[in-house]
Protein backbone atom coordinates (compact mmCIF):
# COMPACT_ATOMS: atom_id res chain seq x y z
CA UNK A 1 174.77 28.33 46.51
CA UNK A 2 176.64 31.45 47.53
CA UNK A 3 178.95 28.70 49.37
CA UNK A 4 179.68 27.11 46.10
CA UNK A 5 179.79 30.00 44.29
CA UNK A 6 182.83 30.88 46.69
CA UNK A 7 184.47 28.21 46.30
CA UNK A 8 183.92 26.56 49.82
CA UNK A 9 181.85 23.49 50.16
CA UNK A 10 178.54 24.14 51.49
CA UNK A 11 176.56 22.31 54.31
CA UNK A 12 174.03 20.11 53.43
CA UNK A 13 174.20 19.44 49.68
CA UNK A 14 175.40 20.43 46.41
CA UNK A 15 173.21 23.43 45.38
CA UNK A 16 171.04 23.33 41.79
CA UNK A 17 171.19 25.67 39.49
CA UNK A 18 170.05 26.04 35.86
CA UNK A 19 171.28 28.58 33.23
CA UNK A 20 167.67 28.55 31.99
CA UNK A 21 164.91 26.11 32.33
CA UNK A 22 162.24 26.08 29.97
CA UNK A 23 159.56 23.05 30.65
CA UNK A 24 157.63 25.21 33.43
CA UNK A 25 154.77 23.70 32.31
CA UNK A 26 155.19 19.96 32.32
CA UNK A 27 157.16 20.37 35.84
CA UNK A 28 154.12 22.59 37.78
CA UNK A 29 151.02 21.45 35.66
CA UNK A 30 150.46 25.11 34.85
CA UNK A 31 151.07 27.67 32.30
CA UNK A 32 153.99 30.09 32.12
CA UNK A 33 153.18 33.02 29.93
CA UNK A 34 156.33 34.41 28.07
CA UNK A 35 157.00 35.85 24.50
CA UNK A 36 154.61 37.05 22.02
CA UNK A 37 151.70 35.13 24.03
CA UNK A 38 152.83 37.23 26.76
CA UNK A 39 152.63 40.50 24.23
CA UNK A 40 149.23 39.73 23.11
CA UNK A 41 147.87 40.34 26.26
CA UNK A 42 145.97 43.82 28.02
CA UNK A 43 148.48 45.25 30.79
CA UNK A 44 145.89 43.98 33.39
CA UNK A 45 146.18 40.51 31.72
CA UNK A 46 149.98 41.08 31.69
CA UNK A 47 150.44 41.98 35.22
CA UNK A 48 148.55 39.05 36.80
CA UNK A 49 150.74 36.79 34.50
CA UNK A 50 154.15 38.08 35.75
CA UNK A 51 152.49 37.36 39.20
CA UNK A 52 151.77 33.93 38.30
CA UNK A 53 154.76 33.06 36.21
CA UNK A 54 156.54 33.96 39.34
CA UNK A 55 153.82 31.42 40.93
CA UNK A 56 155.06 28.39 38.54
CA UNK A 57 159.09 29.19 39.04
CA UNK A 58 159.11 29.27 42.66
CA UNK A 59 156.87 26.25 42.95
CA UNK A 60 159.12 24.08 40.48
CA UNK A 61 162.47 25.24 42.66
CA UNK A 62 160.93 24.22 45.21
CA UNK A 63 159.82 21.10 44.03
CA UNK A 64 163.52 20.50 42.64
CA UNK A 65 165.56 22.01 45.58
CA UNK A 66 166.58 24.59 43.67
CA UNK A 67 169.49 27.15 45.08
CA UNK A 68 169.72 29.60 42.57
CA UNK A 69 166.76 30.83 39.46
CA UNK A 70 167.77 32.88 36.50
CA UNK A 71 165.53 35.50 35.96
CA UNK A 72 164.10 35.40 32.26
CA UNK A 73 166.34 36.65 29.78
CA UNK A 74 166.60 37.88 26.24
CA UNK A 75 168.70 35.49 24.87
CA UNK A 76 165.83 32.80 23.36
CA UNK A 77 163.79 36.09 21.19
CA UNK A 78 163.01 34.37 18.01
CA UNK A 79 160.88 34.86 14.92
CA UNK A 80 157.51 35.34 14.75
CA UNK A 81 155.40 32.67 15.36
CA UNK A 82 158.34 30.53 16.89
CA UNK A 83 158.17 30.03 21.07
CA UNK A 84 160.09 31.92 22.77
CA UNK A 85 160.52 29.86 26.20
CA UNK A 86 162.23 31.91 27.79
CA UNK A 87 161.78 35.70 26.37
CA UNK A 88 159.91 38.95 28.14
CA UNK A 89 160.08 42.20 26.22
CA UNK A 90 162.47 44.42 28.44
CA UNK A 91 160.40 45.95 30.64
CA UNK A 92 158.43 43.27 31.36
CA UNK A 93 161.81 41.27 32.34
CA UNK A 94 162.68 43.39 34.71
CA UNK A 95 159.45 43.56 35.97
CA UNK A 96 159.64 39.93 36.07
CA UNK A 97 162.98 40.18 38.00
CA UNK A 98 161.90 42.70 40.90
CA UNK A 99 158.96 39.97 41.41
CA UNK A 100 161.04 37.18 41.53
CA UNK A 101 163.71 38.90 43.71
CA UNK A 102 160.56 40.22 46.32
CA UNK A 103 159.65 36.31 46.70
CA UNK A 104 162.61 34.24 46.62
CA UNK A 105 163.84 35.01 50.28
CA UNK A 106 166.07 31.46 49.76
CA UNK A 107 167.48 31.82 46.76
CA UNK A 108 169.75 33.34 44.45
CA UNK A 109 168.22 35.31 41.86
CA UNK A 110 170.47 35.23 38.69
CA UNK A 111 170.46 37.33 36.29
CA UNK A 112 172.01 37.95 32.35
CA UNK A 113 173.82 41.49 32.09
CA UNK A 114 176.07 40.27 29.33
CA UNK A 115 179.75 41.99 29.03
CA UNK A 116 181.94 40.37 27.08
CA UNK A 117 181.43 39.55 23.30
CA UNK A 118 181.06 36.47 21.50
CA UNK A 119 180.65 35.53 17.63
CA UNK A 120 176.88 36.65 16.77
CA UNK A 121 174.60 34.10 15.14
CA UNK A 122 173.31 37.56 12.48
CA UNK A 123 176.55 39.39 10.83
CA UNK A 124 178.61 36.28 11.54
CA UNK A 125 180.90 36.56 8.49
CA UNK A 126 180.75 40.18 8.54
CA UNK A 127 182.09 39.75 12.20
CA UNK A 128 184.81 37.52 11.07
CA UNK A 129 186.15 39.77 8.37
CA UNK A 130 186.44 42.54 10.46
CA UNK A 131 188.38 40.43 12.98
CA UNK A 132 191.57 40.47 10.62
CA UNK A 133 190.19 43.66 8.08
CA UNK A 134 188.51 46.15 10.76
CA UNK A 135 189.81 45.22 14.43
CA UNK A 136 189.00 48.28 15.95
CA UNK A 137 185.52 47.80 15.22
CA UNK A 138 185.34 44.74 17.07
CA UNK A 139 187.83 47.09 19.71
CA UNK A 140 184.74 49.33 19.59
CA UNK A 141 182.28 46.52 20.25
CA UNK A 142 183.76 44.79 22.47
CA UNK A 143 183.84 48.58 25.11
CA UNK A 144 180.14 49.11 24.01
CA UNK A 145 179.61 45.34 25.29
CA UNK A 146 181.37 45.85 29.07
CA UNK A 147 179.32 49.29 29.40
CA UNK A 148 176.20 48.21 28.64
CA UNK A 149 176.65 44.52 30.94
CA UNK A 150 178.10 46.69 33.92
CA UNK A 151 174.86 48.93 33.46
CA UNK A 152 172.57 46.08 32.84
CA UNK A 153 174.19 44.54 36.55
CA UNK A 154 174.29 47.64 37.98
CA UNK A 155 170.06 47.59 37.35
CA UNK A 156 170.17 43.78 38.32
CA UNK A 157 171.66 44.54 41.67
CA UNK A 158 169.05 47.23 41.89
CA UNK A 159 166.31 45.04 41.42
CA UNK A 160 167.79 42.46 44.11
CA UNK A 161 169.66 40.44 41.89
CA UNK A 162 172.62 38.84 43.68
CA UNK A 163 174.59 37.27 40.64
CA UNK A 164 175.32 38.17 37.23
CA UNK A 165 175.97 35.97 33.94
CA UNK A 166 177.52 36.66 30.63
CA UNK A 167 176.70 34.21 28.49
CA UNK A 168 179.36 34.83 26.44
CA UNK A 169 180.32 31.77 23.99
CA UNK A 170 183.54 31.92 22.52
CA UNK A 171 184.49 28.17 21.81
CA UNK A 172 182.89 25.55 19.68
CA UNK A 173 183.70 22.21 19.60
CA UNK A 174 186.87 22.41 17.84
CA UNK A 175 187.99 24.83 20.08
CA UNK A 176 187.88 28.74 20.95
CA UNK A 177 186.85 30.74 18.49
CA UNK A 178 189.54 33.33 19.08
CA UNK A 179 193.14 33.10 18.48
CA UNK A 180 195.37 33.70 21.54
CA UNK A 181 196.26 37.48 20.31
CA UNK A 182 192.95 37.46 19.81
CA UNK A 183 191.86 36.52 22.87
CA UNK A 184 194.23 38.81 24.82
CA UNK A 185 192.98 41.85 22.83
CA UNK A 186 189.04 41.73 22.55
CA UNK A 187 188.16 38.82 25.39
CA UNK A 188 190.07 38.03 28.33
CA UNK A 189 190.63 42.61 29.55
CA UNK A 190 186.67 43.12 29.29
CA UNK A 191 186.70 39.69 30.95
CA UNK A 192 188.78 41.00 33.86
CA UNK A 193 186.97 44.41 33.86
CA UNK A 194 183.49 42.73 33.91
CA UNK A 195 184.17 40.92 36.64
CA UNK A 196 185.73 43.74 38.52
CA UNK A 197 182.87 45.70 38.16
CA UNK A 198 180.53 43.03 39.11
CA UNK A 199 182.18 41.95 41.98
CA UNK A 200 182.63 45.73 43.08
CA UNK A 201 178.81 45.67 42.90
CA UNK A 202 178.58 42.76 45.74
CA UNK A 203 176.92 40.76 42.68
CA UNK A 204 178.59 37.10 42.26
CA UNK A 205 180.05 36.82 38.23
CA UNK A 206 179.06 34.06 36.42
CA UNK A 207 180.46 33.09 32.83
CA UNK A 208 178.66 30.70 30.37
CA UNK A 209 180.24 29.82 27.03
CA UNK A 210 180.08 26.10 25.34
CA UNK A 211 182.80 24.66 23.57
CA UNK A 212 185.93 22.95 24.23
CA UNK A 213 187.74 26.00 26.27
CA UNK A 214 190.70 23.59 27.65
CA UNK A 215 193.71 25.96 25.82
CA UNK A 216 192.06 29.41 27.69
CA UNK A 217 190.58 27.69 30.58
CA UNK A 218 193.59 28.61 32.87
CA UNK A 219 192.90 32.59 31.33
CA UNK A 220 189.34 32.31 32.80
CA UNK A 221 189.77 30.77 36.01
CA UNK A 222 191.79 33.72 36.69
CA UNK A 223 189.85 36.40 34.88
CA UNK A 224 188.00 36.94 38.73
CA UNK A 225 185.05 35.09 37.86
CA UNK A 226 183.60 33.70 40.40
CA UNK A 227 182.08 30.59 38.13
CA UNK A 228 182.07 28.94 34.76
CA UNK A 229 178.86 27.61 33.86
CA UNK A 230 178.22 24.45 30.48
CA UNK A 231 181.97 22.87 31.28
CA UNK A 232 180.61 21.22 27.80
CA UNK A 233 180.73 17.44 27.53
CA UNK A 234 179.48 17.74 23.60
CA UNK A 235 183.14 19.23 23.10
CA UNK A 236 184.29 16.56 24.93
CA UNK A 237 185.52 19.07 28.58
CA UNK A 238 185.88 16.43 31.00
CA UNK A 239 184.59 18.30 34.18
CA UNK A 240 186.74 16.17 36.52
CA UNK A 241 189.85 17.19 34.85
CA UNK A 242 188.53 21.29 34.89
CA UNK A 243 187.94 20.78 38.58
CA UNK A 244 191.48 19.46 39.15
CA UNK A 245 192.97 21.82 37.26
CA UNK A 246 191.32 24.93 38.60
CA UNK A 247 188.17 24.05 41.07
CA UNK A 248 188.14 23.67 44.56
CA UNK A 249 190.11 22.71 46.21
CA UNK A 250 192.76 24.91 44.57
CA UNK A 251 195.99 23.38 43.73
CA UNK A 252 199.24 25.67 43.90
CA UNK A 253 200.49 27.31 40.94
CA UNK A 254 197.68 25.59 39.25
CA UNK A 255 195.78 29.12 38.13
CA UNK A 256 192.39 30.52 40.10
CA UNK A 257 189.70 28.91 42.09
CA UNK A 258 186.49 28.95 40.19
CA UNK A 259 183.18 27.31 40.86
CA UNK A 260 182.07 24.91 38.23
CA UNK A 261 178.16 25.04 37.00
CA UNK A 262 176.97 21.91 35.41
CA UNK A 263 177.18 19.54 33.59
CA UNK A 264 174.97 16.65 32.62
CA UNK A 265 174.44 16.47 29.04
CA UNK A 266 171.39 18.23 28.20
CA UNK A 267 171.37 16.46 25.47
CA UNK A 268 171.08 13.42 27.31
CA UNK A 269 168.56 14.99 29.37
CA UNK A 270 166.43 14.94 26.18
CA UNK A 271 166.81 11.94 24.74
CA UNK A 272 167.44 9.36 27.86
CA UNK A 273 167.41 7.10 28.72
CA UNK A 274 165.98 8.15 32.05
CA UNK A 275 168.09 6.10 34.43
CA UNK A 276 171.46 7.00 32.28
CA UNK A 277 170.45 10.54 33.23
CA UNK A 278 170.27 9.00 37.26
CA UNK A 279 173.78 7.11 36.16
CA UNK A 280 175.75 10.24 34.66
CA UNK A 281 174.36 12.28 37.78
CA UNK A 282 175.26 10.41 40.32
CA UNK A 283 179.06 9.62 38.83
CA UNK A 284 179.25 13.19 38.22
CA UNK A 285 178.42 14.06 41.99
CA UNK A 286 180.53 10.90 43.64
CA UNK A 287 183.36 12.41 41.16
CA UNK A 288 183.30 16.31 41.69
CA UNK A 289 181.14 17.16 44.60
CA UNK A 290 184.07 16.79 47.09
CA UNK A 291 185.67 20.20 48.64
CA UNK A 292 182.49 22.61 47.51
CA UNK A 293 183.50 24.62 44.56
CA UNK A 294 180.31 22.80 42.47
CA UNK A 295 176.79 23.50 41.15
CA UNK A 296 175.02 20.85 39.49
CA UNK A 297 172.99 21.68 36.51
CA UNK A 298 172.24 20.52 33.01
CA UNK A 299 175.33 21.53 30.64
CA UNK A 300 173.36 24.15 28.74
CA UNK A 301 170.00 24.86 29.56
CA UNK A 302 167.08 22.57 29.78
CA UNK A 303 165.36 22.71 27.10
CA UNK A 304 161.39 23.09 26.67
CA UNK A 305 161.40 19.27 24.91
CA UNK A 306 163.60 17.48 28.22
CA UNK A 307 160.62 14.96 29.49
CA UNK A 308 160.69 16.09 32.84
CA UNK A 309 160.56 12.26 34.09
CA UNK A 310 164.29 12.61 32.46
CA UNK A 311 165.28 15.60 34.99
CA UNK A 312 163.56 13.61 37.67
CA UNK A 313 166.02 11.25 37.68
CA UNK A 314 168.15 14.01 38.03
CA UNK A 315 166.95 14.96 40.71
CA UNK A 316 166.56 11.21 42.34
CA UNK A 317 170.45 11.11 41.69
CA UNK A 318 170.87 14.36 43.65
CA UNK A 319 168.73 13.47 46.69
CA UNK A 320 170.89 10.05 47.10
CA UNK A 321 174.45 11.62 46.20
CA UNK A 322 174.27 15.45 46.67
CA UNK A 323 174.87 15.59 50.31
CA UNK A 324 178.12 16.26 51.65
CA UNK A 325 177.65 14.01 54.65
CA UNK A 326 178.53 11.19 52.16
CA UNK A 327 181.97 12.71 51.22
């Protein structure tokens, strides 16, 4: 993965990586413990489970030839009484994380620091007021955003963490969210400065927003990122076209080289049919796997209700068109 991640093309095959999978259980046959069932238990109770959710994650890489795990965030808390796939109260997460690092001698350990703003789901039209009304509030938020994701990878690297991601979404499918100015003034510098910092910390930077990001995608290829992760097919981002514009192998004058994470539909992966999952994969790999510079993974996360026969096939499509050998 570190290969890809680079930019060069790796030997053997394509690596796997996921922004977040969530059906641990129908994959391993076993329980993962997270979010308020995780809470309810005694700190004996909690302990052994952070032993054997680590248990369940490593088993299912292994099982699906995984390069790279993302250590469980904070980005699915919801309400009470609504699952929480992927969710560990803080301490817990990095607890979590150091066990995870410990074990996974083969792969990359990813983890979410944040850095870099994006439109919040709670105080969304308060947010977009103060965009034009208040920008130095958003000024404000946007520094408090970069301190606390270089401190949060700063801990990360600490832990053994070797990559960082912001998931930081500021496109939809119309578009980015932020106007150029926009862009230049509360995005793109903390951009640059997160990845500085990250990169200064021997940590790999990672970038996840969906959306249709074609009129900034030259900005963030040459932000220093090291890779873009969702390359969203819902907002209709053609990853072939993203690769030849600024993947590997880099083109002259063409902006950055950045490593592309995805990007089979997740959507897809949850609805089928299975062997148009095994289709879309194996186009996407004969299409984009050529010259390194690639991680294959769904295009978002995969999501708790993906039948896992669905990311099977995914896998099927890997084993007979991931390898390089075939290029």
């Amino acid at each position: 993965m570190k290969a890809a991640l680079e930019c060069r093309q790796p030997e053997g095959a394509v690596p796997i990586w996921e922004l977040d999978f969530q059906p641990w259980d129908a994959a391993s046959g076993r329980h993962i413990i997270f979010g308020r069932e995780y809470e309810s238990l005694s700190r004996a109770e909690q302990e052994r489970a952070l032993h054997s959710n680590a248990e369940v994650m490593l088993s299912v890489a292994g099982e699906f030839h995984f390069a790279g795990l993302r250590a469980p965030g904070n980005y699915w808390e919801v309400a009470p009484g609504v699952p929480a796939y992927s969710w560990l109260p803080e301490e817990a997460r990095w607890q979590q994380t150091r066990i995870l690092c410990e074990l996974a001698d083969d792969l990359v350990i990813v983890g979410g620091s944040g850095g870099v703003i994006t439109p919040p789901s709670a105080g969304y039209v308060e947010f977009c007021y103060k965009l034009f009304d208040a920008p130095e509030d958003i000024d404000e938020m946007a520094r408090r955003t970069l301190a606390s994701g270089l401190e949060a990878a700063k801990r990360l690297r600490d832990v053994g963490v070797e990559a960082a991601v912001t998931s930081s979404d500021i496109a939809d499918n119309h578009g980015p969210f932020f106007s150029p100015a926009q862009m230049e003034r509360f995005v793109l510098p903390y951009l640059r400065k997160w990845a500085e910092g990250v990169r200064a910390m021997g940590l790999y930077a990672i970038m996840h927003t969906d959306g249709d990001i074609a009129p900034c995608l030259e900005d963030l290829a040459e932000s220093g990122i090291h890779a873009l992760q969702a390359i969203d097919p819902v907002a209709g981002m053609d990853i072939r076209k993203v690769k030849a514009q600024v993947g590997a192998p880099a083109r002259p004058g063409r902006g950055g080289r950045v490593c592309l994470c995805g990007n089979v539909d997740c959507g897809l992966l949850v609805r089928g049919p299975a062997e148009k999952v095994y289709e879309e994969t194996c186009r996407l790999l004969e299409d984009c796997k050529a010259g390194g510079g690639l991680v294959l993974g769904a295009s978002n996360a995969v999501f708790h209700e993906t039948p896992i026969e669905h990311y099977r096939q995914m896998i099927r499509a890997w084993r007979e068109h991931g390898k390089y050998s075939e290029c």
